[in-house]
PDB file of N, CA and C in Angstrom:
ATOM      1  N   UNK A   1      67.477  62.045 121.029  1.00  0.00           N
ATOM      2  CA  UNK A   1      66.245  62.787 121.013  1.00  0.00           C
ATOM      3  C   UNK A   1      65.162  61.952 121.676  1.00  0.00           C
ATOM      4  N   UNK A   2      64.203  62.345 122.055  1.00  0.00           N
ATOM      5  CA  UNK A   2      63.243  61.957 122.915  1.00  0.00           C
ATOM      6  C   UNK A   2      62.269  61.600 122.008  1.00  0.00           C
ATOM      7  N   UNK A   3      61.800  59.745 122.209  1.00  0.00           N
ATOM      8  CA  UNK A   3      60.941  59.163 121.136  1.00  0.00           C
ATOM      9  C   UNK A   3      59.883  58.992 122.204  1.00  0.00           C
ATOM     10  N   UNK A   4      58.358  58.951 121.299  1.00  0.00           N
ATOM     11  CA  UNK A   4      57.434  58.840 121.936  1.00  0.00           C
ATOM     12  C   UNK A   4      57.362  56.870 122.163  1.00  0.00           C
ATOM     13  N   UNK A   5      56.999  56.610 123.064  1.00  0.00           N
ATOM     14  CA  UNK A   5      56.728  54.571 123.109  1.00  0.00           C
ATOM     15  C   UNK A   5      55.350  54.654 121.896  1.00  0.00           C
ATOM     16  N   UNK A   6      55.279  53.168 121.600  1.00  0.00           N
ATOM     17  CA  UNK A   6      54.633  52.847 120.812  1.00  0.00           C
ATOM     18  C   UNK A   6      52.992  52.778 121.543  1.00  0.00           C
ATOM     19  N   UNK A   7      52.926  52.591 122.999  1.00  0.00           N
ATOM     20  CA  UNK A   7      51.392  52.716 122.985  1.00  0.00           C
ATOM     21  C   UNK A   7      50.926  54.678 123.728  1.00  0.00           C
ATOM     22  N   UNK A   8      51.786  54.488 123.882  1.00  0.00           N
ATOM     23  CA  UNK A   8      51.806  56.773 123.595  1.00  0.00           C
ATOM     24  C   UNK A   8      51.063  56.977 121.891  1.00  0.00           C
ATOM     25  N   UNK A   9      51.820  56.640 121.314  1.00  0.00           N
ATOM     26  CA  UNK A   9      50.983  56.840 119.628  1.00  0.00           C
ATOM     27  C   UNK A   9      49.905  56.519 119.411  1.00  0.00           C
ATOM     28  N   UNK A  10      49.870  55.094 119.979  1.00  0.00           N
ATOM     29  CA  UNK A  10      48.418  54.225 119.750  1.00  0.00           C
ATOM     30  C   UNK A  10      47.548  55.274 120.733  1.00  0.00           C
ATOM     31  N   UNK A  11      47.886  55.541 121.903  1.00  0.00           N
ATOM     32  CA  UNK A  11      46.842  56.260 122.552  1.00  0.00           C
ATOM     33  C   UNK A  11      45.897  58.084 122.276  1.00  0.00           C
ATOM     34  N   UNK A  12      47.369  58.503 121.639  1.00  0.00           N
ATOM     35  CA  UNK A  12      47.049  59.461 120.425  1.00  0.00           C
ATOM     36  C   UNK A  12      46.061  59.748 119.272  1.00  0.00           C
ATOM     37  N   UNK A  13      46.418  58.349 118.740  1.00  0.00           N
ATOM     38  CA  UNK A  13      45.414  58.237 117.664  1.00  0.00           C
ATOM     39  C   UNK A  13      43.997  57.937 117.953  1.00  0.00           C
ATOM     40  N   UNK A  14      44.239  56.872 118.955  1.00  0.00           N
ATOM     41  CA  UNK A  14      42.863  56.591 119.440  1.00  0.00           C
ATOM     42  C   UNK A  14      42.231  57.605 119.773  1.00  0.00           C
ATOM     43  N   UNK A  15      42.195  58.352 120.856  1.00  0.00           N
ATOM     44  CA  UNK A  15      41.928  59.754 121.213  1.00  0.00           C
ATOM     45  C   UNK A  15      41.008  61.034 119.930  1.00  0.00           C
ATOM     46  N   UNK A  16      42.448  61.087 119.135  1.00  0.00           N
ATOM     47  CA  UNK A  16      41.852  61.655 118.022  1.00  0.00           C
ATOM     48  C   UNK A  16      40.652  61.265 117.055  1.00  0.00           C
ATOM     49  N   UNK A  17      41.247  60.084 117.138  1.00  0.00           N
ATOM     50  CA  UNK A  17      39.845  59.243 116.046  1.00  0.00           C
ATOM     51  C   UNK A  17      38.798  59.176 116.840  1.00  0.00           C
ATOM     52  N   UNK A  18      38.275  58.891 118.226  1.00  0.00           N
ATOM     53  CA  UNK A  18      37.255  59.338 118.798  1.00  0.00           C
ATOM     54  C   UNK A  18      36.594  60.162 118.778  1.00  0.00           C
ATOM     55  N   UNK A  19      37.631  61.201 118.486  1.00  0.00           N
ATOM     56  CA  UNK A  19      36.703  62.610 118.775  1.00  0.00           C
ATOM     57  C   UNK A  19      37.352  63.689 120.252  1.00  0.00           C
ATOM     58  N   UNK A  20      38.063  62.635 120.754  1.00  0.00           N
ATOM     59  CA  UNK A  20      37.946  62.963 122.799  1.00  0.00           C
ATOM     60  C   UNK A  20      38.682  64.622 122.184  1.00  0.00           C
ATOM     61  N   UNK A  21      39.903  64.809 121.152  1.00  0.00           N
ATOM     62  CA  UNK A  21      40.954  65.559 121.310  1.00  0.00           C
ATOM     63  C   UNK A  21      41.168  65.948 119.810  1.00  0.00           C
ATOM     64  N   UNK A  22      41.371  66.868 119.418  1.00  0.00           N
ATOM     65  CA  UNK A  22      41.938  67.898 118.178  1.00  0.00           C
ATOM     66  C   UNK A  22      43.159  67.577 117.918  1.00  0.00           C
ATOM     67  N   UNK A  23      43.359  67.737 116.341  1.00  0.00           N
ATOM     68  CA  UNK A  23      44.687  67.261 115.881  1.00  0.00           C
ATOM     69  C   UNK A  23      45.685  68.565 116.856  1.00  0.00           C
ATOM     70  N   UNK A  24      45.446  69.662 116.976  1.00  0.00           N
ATOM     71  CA  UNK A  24      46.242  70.600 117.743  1.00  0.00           C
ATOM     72  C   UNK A  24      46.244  70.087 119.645  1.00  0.00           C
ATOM     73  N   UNK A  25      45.359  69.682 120.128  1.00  0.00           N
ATOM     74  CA  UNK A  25      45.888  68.721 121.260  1.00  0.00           C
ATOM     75  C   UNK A  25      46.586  67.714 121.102  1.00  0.00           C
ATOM     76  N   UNK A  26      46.214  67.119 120.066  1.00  0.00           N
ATOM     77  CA  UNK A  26      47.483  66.112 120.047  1.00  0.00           C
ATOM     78  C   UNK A  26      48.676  66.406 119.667  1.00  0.00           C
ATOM     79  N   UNK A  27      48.977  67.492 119.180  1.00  0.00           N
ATOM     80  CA  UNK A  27      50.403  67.687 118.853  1.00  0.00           C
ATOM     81  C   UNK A  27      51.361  68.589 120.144  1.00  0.00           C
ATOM     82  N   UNK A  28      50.373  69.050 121.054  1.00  0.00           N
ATOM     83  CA  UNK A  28      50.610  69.680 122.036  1.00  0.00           C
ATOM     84  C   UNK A  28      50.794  68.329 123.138  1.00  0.00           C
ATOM     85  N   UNK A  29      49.874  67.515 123.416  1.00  0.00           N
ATOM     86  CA  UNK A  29      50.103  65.980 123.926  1.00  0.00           C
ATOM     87  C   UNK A  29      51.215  65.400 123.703  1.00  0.00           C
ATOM     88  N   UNK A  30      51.530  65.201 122.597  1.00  0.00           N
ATOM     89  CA  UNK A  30      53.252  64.555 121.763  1.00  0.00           C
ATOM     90  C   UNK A  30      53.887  65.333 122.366  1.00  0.00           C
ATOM     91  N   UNK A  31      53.937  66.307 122.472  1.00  0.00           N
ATOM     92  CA  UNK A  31      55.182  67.263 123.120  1.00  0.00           C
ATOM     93  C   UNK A  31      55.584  67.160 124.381  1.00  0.00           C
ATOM     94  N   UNK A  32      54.505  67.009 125.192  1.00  0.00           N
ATOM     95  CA  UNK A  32      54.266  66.851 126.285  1.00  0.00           C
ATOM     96  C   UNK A  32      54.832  65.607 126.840  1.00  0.00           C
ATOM     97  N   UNK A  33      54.252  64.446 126.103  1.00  0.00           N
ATOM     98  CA  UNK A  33      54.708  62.784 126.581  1.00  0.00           C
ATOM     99  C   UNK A  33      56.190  62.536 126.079  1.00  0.00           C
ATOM    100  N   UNK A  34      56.829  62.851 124.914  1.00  0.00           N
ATOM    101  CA  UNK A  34      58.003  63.050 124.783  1.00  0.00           C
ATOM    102  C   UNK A  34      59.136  63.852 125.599  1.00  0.00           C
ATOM    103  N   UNK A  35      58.564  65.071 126.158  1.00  0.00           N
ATOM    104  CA  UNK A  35      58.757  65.862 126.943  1.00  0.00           C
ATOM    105  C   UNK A  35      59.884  66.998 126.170  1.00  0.00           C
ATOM    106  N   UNK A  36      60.096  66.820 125.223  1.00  0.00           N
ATOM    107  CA  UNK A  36      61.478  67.518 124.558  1.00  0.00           C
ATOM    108  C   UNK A  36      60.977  67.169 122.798  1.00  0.00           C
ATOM    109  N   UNK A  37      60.592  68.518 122.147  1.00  0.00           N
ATOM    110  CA  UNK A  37      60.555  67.968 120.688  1.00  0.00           C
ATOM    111  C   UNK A  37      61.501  69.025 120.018  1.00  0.00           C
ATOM    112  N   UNK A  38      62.840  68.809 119.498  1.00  0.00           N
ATOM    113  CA  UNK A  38      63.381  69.388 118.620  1.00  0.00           C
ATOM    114  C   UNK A  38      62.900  70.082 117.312  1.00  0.00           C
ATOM    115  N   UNK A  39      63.215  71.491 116.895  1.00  0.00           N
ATOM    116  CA  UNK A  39      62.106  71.465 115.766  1.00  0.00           C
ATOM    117  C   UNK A  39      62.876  72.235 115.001  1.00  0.00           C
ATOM    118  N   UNK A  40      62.635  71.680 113.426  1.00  0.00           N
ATOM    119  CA  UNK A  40      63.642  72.151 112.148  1.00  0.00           C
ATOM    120  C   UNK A  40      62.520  72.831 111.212  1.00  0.00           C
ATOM    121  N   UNK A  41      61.379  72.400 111.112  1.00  0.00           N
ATOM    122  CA  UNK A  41      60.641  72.700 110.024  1.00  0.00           C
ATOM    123  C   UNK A  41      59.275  72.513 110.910  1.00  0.00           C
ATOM    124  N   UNK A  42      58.063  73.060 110.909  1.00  0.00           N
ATOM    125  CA  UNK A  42      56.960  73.019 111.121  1.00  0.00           C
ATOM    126  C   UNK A  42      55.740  73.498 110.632  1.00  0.00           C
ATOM    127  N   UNK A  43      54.851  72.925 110.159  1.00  0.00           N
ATOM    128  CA  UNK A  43      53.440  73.593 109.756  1.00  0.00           C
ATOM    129  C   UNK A  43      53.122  74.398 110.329  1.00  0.00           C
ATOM    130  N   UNK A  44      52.721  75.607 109.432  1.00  0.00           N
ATOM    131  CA  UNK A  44      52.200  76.908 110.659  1.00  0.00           C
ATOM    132  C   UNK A  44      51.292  76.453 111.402  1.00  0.00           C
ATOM    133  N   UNK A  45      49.686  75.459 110.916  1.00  0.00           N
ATOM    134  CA  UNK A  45      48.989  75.280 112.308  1.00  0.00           C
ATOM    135  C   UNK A  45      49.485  74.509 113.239  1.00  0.00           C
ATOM    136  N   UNK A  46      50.724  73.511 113.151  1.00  0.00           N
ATOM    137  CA  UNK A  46      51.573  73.102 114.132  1.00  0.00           C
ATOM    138  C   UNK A  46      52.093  73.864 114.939  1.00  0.00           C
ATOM    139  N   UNK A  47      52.651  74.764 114.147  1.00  0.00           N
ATOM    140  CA  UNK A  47      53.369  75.966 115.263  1.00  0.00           C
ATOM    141  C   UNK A  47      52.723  77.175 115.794  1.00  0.00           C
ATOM    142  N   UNK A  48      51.348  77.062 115.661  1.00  0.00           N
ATOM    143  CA  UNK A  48      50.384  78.021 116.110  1.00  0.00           C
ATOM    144  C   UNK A  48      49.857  77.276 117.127  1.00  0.00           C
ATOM    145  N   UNK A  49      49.390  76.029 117.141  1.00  0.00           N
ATOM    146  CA  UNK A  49      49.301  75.134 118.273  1.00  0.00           C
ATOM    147  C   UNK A  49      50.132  75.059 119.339  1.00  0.00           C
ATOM    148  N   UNK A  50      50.913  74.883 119.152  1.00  0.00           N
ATOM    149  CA  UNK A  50      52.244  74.818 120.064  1.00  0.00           C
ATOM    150  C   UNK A  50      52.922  75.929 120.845  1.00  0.00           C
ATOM    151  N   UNK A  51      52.278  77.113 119.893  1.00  0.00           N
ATOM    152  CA  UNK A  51      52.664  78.833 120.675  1.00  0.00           C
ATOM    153  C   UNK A  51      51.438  78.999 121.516  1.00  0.00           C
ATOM    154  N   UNK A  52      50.645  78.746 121.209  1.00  0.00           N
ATOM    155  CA  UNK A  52      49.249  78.705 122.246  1.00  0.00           C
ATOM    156  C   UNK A  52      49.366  77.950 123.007  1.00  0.00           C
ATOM    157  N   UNK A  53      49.699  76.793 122.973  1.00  0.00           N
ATOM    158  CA  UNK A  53      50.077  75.980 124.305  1.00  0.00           C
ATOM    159  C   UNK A  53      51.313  76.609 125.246  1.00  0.00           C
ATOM    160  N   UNK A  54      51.800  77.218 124.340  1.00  0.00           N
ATOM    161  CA  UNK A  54      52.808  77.998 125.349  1.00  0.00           C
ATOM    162  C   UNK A  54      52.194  79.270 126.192  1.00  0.00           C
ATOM    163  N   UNK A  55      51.586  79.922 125.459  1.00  0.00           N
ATOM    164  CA  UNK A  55      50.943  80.902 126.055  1.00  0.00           C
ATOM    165  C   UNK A  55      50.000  80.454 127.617  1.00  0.00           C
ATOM    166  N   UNK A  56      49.623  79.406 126.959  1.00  0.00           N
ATOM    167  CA  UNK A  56      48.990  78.477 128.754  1.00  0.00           C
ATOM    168  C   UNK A  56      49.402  77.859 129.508  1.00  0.00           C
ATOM    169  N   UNK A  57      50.573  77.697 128.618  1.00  0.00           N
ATOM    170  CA  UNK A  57      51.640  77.472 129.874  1.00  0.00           C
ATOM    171  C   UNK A  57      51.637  76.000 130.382  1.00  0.00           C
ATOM    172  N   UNK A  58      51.501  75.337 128.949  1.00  0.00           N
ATOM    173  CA  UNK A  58      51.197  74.291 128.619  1.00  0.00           C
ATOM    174  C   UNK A  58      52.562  73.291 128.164  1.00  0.00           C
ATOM    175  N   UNK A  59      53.258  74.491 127.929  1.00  0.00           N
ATOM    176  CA  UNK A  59      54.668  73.720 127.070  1.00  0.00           C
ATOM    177  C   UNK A  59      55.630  75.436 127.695  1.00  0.00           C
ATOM    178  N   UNK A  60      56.540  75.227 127.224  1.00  0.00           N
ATOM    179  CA  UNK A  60      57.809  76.159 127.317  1.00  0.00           C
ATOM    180  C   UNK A  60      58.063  76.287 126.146  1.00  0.00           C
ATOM    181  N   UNK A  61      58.941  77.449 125.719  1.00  0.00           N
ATOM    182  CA  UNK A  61      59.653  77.460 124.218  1.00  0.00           C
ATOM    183  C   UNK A  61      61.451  77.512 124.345  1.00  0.00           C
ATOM    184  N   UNK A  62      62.241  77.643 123.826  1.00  0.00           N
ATOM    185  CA  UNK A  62      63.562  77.850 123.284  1.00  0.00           C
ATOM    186  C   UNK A  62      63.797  78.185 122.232  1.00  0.00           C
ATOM    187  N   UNK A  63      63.784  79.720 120.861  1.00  0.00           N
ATOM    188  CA  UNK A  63      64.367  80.716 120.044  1.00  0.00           C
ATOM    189  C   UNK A  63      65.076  79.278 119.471  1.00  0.00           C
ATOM    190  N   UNK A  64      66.041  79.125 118.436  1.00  0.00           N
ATOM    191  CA  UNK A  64      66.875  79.200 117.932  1.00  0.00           C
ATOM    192  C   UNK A  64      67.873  79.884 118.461  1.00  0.00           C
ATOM    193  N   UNK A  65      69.368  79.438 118.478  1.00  0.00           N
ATOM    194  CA  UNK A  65      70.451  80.378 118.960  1.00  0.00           C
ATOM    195  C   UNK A  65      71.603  80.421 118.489  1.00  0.00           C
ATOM    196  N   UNK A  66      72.325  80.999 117.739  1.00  0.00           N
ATOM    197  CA  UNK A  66      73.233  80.460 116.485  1.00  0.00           C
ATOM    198  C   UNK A  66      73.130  78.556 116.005  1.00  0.00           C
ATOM    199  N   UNK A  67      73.781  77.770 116.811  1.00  0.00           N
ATOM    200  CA  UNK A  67      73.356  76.658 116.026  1.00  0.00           C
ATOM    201  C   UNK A  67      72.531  75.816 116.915  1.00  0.00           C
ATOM    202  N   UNK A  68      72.069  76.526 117.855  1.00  0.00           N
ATOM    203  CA  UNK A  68      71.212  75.415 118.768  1.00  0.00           C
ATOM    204  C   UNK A  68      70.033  76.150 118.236  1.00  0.00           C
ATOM    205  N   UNK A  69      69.071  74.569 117.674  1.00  0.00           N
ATOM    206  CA  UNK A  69      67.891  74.470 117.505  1.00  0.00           C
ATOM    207  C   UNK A  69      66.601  75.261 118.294  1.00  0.00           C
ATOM    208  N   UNK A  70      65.533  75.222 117.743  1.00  0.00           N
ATOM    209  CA  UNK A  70      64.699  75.544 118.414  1.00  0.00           C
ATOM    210  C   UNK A  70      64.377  74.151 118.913  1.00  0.00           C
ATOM    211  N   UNK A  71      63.811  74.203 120.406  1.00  0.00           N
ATOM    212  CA  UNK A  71      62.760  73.541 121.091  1.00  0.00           C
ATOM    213  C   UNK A  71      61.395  73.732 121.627  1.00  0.00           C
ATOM    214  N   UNK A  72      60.733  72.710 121.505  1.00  0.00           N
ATOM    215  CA  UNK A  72      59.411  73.049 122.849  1.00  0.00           C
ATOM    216  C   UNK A  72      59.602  71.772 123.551  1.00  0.00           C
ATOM    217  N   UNK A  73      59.436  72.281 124.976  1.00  0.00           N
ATOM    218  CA  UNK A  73      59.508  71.322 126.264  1.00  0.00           C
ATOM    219  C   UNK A  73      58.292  71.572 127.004  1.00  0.00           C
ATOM    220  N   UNK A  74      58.023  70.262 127.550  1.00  0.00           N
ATOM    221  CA  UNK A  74      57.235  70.461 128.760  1.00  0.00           C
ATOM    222  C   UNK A  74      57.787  71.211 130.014  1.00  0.00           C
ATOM    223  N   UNK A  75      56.893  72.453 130.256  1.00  0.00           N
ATOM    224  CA  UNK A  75      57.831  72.756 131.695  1.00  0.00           C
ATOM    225  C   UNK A  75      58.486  72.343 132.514  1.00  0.00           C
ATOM    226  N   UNK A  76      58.917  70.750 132.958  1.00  0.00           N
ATOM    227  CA  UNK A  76      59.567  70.489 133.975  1.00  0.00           C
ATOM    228  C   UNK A  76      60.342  69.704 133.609  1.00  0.00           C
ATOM    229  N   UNK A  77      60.966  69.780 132.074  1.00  0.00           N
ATOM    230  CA  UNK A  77      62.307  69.139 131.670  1.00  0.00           C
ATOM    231  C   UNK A  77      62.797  69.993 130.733  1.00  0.00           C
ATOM    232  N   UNK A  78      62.958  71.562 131.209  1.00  0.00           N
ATOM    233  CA  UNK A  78      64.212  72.547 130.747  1.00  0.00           C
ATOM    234  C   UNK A  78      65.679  71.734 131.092  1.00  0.00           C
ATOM    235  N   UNK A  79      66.054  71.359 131.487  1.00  0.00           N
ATOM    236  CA  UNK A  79      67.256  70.409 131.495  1.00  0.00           C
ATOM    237  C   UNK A  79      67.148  69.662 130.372  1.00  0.00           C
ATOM    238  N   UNK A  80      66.294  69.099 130.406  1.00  0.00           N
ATOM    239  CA  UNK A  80      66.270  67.492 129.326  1.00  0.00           C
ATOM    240  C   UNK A  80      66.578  68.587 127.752  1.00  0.00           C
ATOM    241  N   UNK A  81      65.777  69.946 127.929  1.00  0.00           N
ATOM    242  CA  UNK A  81      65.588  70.370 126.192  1.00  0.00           C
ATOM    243  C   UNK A  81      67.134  71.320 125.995  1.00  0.00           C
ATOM    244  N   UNK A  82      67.676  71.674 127.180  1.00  0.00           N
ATOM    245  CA  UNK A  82      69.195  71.977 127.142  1.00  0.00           C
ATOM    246  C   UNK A  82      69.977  70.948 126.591  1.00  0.00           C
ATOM    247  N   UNK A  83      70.074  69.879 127.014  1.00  0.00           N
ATOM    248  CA  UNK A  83      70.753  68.366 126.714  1.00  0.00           C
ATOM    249  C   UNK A  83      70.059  68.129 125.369  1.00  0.00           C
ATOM    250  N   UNK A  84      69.343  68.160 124.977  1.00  0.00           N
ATOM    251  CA  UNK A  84      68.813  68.101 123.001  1.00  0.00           C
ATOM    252  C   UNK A  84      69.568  69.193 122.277  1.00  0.00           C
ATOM    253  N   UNK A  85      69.503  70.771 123.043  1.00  0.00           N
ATOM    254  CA  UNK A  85      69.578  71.347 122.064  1.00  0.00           C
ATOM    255  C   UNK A  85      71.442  71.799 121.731  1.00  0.00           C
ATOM    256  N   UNK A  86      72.371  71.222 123.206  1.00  0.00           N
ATOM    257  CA  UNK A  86      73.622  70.923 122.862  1.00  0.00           C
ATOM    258  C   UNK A  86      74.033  69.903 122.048  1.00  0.00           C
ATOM    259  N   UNK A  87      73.393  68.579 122.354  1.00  0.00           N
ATOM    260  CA  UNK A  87      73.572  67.594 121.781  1.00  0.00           C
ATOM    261  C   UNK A  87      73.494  67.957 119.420  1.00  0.00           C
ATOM    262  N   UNK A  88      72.642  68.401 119.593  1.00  0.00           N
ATOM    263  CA  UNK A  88      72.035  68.807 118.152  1.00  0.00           C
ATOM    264  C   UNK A  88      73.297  69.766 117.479  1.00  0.00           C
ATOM    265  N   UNK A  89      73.563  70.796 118.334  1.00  0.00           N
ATOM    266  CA  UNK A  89      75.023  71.342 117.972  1.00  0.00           C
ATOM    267  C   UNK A  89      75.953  70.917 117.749  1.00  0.00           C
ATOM    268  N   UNK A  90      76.317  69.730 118.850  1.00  0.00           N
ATOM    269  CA  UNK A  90      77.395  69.118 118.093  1.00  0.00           C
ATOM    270  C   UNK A  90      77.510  68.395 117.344  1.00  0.00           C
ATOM    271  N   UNK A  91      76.208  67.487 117.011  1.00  0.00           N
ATOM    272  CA  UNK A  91      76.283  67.060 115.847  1.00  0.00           C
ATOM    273  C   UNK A  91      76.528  67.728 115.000  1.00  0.00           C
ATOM    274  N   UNK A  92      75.947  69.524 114.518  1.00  0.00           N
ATOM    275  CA  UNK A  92      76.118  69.997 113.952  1.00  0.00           C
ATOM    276  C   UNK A  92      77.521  70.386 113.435  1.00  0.00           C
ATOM    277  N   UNK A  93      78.228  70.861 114.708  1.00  0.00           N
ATOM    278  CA  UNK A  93      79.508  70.988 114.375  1.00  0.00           C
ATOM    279  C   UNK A  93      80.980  69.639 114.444  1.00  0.00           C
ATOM    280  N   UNK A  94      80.044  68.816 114.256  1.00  0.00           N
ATOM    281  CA  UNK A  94      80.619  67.185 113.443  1.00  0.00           C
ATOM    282  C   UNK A  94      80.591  67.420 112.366  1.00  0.00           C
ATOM    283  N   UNK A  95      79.619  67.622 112.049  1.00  0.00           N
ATOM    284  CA  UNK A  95      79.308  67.475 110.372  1.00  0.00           C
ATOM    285  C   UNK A  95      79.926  68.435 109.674  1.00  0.00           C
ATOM    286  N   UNK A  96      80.047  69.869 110.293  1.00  0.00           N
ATOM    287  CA  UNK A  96      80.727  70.896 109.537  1.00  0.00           C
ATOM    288  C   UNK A  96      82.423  70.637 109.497  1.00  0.00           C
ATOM    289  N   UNK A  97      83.125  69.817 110.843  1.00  0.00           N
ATOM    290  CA  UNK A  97      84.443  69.863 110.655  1.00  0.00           C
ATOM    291  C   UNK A  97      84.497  68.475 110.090  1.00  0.00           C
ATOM    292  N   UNK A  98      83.898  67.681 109.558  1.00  0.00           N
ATOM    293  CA  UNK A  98      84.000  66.742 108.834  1.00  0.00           C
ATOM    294  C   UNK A  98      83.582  67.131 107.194  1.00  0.00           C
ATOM    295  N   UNK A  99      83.300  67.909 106.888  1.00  0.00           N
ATOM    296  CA  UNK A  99      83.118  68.518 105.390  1.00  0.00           C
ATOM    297  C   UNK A  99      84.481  69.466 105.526  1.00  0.00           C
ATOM    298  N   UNK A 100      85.208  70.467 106.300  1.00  0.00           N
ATOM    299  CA  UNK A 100      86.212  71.337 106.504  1.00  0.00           C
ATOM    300  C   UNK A 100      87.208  71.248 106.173  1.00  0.00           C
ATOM    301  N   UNK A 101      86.868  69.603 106.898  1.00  0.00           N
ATOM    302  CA  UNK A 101      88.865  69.245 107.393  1.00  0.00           C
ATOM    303  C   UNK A 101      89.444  69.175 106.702  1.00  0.00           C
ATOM    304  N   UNK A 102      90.830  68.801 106.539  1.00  0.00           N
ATOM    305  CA  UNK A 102      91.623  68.523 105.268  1.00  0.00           C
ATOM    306  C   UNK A 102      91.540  67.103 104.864  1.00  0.00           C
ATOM    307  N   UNK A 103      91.706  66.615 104.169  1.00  0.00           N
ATOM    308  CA  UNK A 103      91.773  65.219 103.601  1.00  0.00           C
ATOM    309  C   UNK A 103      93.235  64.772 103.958  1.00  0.00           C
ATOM    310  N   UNK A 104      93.528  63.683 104.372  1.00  0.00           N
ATOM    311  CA  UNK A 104      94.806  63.224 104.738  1.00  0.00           C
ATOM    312  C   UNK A 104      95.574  62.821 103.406  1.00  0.00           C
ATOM    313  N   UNK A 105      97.144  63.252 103.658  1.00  0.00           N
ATOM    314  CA  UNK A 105      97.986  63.178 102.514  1.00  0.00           C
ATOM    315  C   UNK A 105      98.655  61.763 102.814  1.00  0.00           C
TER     316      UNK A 105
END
């Protein structure tokens, strides 16, 4: 999965604590500098942020799709959020044929 660097954060916060940028730009920013954020659970004003940034066309989206995750990507790494959201499946379906399997006799 796609981690933000450590002075990406610092520059985040700074930002915010200034004043320059809104906790909803910055979470639209994170998305952006990461370029790929996988998403399981989200605060509605997180995810109201993030649909508005889509609407401007600010970010991209990806549904949920049987077991591939939802994503938001920056527009110009739909590849990169394909490669998360296979990757995430198969973990998924690791974990399920590893609870399934049979136990060896």
């Amino acid at each position: 999965m796609s981690r933000l660097e450590q002075n990406d954060i610092e520059w985040l916060r700074d930002m915010l604590s200034r004043g320059k940028i809104t906790a909803d730009q910055a979470n639209v920013e994170k998305v952006r500098m990461a370029r790929v954020q996988v998403v399981n659970r989200l605060p509605a004003d997180v995810r109201n942020a993030l649909n508005d940034a889509v609407k401007e066309g600010k970010l991209c989206h990806k549904k949920k799709d049987g077991r591939k995750p939802e994503v938001y990507y920056h527009p110009n790494f739909e590849h990169l959020a394909n490669e998360e959201r296979n990757c995430a499946e198969k973990k998924i379906l690791e974990a399920l044929a590893a609870v399934c399997a049979r136990p060896e006799l």
